[in-house]
N, C-alpha and C. Protein backbone atom coordinates (compact mmCIF):
# COMPACT_ATOMS: atom_id res chain seq x y z
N UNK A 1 -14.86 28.64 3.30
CA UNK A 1 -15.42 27.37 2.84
C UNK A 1 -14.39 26.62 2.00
N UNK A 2 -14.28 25.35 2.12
CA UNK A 2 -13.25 24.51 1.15
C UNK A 2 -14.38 23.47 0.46
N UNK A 3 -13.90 23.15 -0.35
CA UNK A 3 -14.38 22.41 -1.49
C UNK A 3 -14.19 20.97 -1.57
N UNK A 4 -14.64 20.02 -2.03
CA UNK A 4 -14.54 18.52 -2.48
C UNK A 4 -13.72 18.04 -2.12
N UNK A 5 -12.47 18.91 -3.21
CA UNK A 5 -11.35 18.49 -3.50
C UNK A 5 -10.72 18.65 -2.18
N UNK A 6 -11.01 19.86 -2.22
CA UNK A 6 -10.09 20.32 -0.33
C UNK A 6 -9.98 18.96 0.48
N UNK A 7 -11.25 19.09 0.79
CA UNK A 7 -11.96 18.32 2.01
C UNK A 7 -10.90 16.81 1.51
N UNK A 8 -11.26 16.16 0.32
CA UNK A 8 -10.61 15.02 -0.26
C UNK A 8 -9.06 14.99 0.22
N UNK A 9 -8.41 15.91 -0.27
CA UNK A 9 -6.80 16.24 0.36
C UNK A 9 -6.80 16.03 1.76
N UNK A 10 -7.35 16.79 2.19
CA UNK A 10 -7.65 16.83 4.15
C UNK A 10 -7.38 15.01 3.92
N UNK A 11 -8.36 14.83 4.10
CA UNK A 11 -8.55 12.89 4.16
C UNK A 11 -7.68 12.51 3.89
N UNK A 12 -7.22 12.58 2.94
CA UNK A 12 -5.53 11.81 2.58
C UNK A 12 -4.61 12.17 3.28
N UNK A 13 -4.42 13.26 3.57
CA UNK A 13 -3.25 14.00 4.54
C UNK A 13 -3.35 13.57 5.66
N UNK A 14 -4.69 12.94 5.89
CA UNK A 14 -5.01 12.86 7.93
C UNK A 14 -4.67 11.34 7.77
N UNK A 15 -5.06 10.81 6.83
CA UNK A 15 -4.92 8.89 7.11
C UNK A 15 -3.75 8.56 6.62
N UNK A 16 -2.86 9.98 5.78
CA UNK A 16 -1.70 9.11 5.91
C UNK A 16 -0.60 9.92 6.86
N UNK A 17 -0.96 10.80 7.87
CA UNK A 17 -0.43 10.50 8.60
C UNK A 17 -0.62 9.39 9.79
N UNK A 18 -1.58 9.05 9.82
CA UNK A 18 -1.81 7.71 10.78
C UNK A 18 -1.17 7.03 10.46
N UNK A 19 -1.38 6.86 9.49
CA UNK A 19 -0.58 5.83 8.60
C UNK A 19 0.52 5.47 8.73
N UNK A 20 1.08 6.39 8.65
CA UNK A 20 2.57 6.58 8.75
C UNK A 20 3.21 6.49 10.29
N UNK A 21 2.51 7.14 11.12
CA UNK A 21 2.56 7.27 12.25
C UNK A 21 2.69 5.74 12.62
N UNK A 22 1.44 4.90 12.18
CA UNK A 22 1.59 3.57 12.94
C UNK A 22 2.49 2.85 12.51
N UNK A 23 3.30 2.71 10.79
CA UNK A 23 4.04 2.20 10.78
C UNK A 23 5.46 2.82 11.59
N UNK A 24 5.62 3.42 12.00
CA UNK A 24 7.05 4.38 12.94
C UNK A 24 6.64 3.38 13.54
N UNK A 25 5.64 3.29 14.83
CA UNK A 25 5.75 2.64 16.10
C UNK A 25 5.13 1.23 16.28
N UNK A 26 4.89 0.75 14.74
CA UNK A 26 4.83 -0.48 14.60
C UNK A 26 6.00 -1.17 15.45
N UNK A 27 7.42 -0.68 14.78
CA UNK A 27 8.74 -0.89 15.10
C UNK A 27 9.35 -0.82 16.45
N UNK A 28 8.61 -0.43 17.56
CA UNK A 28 8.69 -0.21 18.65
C UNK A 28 8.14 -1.07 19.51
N UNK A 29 7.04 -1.37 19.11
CA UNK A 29 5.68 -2.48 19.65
C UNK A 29 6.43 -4.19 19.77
N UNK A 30 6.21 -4.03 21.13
CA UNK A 30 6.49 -5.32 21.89
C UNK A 30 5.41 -6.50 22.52
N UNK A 31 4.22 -5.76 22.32
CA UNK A 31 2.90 -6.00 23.34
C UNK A 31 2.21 -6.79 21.75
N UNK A 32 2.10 -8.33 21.52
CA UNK A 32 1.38 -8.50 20.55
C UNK A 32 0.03 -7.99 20.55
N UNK A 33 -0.56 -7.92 21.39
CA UNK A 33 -1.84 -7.68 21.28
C UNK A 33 -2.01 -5.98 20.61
N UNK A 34 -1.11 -5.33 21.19
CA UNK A 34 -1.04 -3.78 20.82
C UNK A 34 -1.06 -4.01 19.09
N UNK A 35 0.08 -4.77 19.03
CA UNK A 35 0.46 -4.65 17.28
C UNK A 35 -0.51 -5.49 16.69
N UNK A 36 -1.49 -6.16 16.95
CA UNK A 36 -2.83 -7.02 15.75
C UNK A 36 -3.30 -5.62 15.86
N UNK A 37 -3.89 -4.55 16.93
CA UNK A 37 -5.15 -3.65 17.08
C UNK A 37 -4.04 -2.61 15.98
N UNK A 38 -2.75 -2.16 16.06
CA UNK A 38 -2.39 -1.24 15.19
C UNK A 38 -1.95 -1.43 13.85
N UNK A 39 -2.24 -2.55 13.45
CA UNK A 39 -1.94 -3.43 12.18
C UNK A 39 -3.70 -2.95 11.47
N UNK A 40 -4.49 -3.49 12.26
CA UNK A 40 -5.65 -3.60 11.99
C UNK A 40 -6.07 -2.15 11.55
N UNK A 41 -5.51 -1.23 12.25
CA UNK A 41 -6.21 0.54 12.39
C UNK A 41 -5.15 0.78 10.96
N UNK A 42 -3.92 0.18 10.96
CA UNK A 42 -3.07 1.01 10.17
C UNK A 42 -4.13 0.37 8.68
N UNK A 43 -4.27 -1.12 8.41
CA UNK A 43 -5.34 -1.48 6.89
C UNK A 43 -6.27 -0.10 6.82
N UNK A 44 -7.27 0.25 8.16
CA UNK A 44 -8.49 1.23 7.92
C UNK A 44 -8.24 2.47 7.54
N UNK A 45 -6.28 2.72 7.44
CA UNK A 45 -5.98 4.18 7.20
C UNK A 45 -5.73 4.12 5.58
N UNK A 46 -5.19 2.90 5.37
CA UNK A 46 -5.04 2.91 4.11
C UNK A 46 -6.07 2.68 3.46
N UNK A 47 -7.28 2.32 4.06
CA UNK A 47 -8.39 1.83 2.97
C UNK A 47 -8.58 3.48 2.86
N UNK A 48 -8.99 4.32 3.81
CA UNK A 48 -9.61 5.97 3.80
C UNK A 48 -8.93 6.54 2.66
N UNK A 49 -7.85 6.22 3.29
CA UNK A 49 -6.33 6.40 1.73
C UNK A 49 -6.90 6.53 0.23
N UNK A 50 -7.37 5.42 0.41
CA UNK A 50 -7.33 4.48 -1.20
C UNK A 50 -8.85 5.32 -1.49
N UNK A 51 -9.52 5.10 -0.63
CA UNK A 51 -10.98 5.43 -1.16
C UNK A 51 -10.97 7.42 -1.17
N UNK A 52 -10.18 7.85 -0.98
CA UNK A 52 -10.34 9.67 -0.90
C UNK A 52 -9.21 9.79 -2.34
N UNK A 53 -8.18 8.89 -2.47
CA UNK A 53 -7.26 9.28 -3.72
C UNK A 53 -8.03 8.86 -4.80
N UNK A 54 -8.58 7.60 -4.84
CA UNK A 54 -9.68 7.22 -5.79
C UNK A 54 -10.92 8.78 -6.28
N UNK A 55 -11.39 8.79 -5.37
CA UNK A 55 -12.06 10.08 -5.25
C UNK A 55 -11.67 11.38 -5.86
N UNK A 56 -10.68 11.68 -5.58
CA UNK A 56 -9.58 12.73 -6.59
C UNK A 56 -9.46 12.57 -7.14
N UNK A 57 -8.78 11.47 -7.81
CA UNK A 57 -8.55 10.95 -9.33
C UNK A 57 -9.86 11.01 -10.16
N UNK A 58 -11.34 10.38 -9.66
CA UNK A 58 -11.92 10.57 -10.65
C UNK A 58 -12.49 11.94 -11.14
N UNK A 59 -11.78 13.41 -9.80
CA UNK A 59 -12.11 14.60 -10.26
C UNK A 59 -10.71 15.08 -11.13
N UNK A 60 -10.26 14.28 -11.48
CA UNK A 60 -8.91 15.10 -11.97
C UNK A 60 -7.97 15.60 -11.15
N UNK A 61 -7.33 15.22 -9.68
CA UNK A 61 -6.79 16.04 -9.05
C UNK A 61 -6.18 15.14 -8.32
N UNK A 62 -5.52 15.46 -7.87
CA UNK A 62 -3.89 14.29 -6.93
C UNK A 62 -3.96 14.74 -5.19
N UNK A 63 -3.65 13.75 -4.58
CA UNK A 63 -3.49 14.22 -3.37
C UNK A 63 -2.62 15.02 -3.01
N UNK A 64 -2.28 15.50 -2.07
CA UNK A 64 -1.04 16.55 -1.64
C UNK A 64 -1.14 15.62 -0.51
N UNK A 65 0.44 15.53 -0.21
CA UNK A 65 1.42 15.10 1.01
C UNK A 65 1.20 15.87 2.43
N UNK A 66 0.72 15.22 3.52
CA UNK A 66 0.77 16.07 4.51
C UNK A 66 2.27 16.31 4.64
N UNK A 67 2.17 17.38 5.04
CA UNK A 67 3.86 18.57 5.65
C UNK A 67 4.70 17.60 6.31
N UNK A 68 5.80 18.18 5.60
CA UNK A 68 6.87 16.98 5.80
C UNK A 68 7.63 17.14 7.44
N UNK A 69 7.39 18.83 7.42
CA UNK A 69 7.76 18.88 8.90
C UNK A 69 7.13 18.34 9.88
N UNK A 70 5.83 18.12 9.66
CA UNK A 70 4.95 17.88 10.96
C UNK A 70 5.41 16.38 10.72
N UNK A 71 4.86 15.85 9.51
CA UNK A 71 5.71 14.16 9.39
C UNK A 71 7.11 13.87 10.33
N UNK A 72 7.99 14.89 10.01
CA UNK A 72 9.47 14.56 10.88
C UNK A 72 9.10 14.80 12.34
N UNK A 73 8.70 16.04 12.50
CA UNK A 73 8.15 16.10 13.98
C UNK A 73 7.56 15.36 14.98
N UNK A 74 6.74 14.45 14.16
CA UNK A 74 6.00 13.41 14.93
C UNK A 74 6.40 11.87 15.05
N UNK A 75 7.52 12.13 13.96
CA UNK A 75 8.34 11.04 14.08
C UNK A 75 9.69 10.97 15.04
N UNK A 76 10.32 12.20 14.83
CA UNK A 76 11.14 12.73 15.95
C UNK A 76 10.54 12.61 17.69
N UNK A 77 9.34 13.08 17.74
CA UNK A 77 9.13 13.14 19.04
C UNK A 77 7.88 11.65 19.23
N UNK A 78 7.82 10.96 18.79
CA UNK A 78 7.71 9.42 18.98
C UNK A 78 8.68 9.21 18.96
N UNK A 79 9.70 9.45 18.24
CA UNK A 79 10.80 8.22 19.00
C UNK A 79 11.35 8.41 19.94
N UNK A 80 11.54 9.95 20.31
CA UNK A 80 12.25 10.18 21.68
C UNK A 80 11.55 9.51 22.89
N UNK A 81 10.01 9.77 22.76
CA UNK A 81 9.09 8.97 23.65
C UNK A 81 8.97 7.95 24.17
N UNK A 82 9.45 7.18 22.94
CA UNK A 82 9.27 5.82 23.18
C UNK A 82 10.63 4.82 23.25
N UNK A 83 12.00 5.82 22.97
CA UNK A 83 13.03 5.49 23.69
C UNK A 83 13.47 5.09 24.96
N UNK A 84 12.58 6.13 25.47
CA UNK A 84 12.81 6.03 27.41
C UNK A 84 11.64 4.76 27.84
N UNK A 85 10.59 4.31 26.94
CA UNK A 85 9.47 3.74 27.41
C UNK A 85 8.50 3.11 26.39
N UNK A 86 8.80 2.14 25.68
CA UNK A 86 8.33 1.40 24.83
C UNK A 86 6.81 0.51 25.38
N UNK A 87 6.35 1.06 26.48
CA UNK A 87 5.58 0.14 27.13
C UNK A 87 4.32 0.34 26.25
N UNK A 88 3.16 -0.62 26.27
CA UNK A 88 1.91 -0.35 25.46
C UNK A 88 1.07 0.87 25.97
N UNK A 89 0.99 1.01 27.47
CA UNK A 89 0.90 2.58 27.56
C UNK A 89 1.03 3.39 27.26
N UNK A 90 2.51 3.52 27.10
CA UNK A 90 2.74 4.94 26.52
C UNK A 90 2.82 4.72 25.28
N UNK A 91 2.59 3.35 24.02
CA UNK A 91 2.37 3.54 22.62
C UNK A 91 0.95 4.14 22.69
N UNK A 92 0.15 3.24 23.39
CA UNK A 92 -1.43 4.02 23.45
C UNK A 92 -1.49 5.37 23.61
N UNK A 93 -0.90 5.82 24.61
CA UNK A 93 -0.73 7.70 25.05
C UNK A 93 -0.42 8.21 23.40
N UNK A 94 0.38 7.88 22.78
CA UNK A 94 0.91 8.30 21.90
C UNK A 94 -0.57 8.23 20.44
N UNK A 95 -0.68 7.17 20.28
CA UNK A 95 -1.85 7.13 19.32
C UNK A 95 -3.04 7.62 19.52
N UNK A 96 -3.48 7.96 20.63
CA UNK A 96 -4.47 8.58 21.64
C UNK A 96 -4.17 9.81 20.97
N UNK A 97 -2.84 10.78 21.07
CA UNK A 97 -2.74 12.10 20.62
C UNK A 97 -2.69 11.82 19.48
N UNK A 98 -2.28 10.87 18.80
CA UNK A 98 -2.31 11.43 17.56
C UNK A 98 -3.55 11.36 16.56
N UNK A 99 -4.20 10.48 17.27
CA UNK A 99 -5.75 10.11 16.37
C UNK A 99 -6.44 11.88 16.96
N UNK A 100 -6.13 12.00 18.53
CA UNK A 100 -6.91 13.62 18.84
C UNK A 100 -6.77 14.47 17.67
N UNK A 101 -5.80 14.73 17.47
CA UNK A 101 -5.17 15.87 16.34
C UNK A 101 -5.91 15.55 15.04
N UNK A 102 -5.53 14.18 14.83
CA UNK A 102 -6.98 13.91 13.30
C UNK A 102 -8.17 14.67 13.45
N UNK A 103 -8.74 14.10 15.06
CA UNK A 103 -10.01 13.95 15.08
C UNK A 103 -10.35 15.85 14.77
N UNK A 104 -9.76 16.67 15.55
CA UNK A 104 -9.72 17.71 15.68
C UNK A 104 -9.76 18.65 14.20
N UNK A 105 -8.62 18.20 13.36
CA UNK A 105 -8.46 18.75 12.22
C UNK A 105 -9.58 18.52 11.61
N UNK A 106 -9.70 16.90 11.47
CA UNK A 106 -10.79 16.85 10.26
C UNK A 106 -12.44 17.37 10.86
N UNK A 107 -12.29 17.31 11.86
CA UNK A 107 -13.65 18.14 12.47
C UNK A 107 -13.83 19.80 11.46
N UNK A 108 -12.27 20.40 11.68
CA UNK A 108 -12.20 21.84 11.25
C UNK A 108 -12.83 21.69 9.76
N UNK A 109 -11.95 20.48 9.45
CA UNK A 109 -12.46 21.17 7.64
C UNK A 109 -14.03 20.81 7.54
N UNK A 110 -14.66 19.52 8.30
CA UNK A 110 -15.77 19.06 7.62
C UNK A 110 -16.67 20.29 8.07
N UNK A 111 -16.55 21.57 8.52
CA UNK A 111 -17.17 22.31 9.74
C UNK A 111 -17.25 23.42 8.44
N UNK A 112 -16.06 23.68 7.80
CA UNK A 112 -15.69 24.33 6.72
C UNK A 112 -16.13 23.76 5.08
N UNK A 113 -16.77 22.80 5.21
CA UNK A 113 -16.84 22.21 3.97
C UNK A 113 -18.13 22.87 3.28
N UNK A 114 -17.95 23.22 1.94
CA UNK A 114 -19.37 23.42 1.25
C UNK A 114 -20.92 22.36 1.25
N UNK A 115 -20.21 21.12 1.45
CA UNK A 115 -20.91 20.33 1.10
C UNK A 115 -21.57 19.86 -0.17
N UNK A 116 -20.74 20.09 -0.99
CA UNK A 116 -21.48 20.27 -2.47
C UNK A 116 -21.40 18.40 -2.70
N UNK A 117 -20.71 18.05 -2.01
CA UNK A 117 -20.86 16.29 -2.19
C UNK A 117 -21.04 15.63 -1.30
N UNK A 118 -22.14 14.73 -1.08
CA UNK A 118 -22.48 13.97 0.18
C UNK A 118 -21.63 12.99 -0.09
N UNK A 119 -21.40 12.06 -0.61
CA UNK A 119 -19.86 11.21 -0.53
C UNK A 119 -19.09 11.46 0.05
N UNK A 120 -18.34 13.00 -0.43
CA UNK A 120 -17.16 13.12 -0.07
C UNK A 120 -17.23 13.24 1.96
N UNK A 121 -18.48 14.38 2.34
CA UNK A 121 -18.80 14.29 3.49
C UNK A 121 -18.71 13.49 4.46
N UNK A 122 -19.75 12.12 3.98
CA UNK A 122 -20.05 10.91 4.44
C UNK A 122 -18.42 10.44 5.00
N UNK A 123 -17.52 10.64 3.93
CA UNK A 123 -16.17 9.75 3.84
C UNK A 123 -15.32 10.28 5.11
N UNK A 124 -15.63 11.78 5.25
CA UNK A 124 -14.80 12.69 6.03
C UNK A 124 -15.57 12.12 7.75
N UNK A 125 -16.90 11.90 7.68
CA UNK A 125 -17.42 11.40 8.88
C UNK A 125 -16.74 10.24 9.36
N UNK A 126 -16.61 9.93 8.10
CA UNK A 126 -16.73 7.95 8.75
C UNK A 126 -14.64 8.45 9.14
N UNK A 127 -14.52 8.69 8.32
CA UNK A 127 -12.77 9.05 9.28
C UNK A 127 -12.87 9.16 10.44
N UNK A 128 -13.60 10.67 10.78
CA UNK A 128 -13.35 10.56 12.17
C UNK A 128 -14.26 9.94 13.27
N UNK A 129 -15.18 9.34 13.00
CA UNK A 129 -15.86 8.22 13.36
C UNK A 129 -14.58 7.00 14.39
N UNK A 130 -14.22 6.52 12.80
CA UNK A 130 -12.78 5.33 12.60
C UNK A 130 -11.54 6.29 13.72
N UNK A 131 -11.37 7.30 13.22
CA UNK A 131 -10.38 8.22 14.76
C UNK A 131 -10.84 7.94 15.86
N UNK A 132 -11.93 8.09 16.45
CA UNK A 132 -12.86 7.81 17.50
C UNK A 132 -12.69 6.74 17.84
N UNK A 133 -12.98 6.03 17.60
CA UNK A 133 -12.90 4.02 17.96
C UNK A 133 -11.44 4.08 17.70
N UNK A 134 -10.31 4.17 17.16
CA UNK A 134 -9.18 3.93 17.39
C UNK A 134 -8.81 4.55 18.85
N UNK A 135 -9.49 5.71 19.05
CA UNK A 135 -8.92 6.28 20.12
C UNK A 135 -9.48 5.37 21.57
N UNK A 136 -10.69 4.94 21.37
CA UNK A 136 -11.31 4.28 22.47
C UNK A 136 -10.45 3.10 22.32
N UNK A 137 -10.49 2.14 21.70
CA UNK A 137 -9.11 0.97 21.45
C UNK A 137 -8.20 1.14 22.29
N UNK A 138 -7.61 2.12 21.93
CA UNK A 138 -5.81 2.42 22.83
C UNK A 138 -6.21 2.36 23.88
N UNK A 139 -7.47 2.60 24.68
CA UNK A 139 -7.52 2.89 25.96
C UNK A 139 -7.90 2.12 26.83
N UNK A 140 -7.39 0.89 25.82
CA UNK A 140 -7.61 -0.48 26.77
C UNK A 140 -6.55 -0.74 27.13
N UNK A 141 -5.53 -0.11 26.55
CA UNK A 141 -3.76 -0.36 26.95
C UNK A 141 -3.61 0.70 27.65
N UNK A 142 -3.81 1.58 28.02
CA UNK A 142 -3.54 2.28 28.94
C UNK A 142 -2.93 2.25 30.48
């Protein structure tokens, strides 16, 4: 079982790797229409952001950094990706996996969570909720 706080970290770790993720292939994005929908998803990662560090803070406790390797990793292998093929397809293919992997993780912890706070819960839903509809999004560029 993980705790509040856990669960709270999880959230921060998962939206800012989106986060992060979308700004990498912001830089890549040629297709305006692609870049309003990943502009738009990248604000909803930072709001999750803002509202789970807020959340910590008022328990006394700081976020932790998702892993810097998986950060380089996913930045490394987006760019190789999208070297050979910058098309909105394959940015979509790409955000498609990477919202999966959110969706997946934060499934694990909320599955694992005590539940001792319906807030914090609620917050962890509506993430992957927001993963979900990002993922349906991309798959109009497909």
């Amino acid at each position: 079982m993980i705790n509040d706080v856990d669960l709270l970290r999880d959230i921060c770790e998962n939206a800012e790797m989106g986060r992060d993720g979308i700004m990498h292939i912001l830089k890549q994005t040629e297709d305006s229409n692609l870049s309003q929908v990943l502009t738009r998803q990248l604000s909803e990662y930072q709001k999750t952001y803002d509202t789970a560090d807020k959340m910590l803070h008022e328990r006394n406790q700081e976020p932790t950094s998702a892993n810097p390797m998986a950060k380089m990793m996913s930045y490394v292998s987006s760019s190789a990706k999208t070297m050979m093929d910058n098309s909105a397809s394959k940015i979509a293919e790409l955000m498609i996996q990477g919202s999966t992997m959110g969706i997946t993780n934060m499934t694990k912890s909320v599955h694992d969570y005590d539940d001792s706070d319906q807030d914090v819960k609620k917050l962890a839903e509506k993430h992957i909720k927001t993963e979900q509809a990002n993922v349906d999004e991309m798959k109009k560029f497909l």
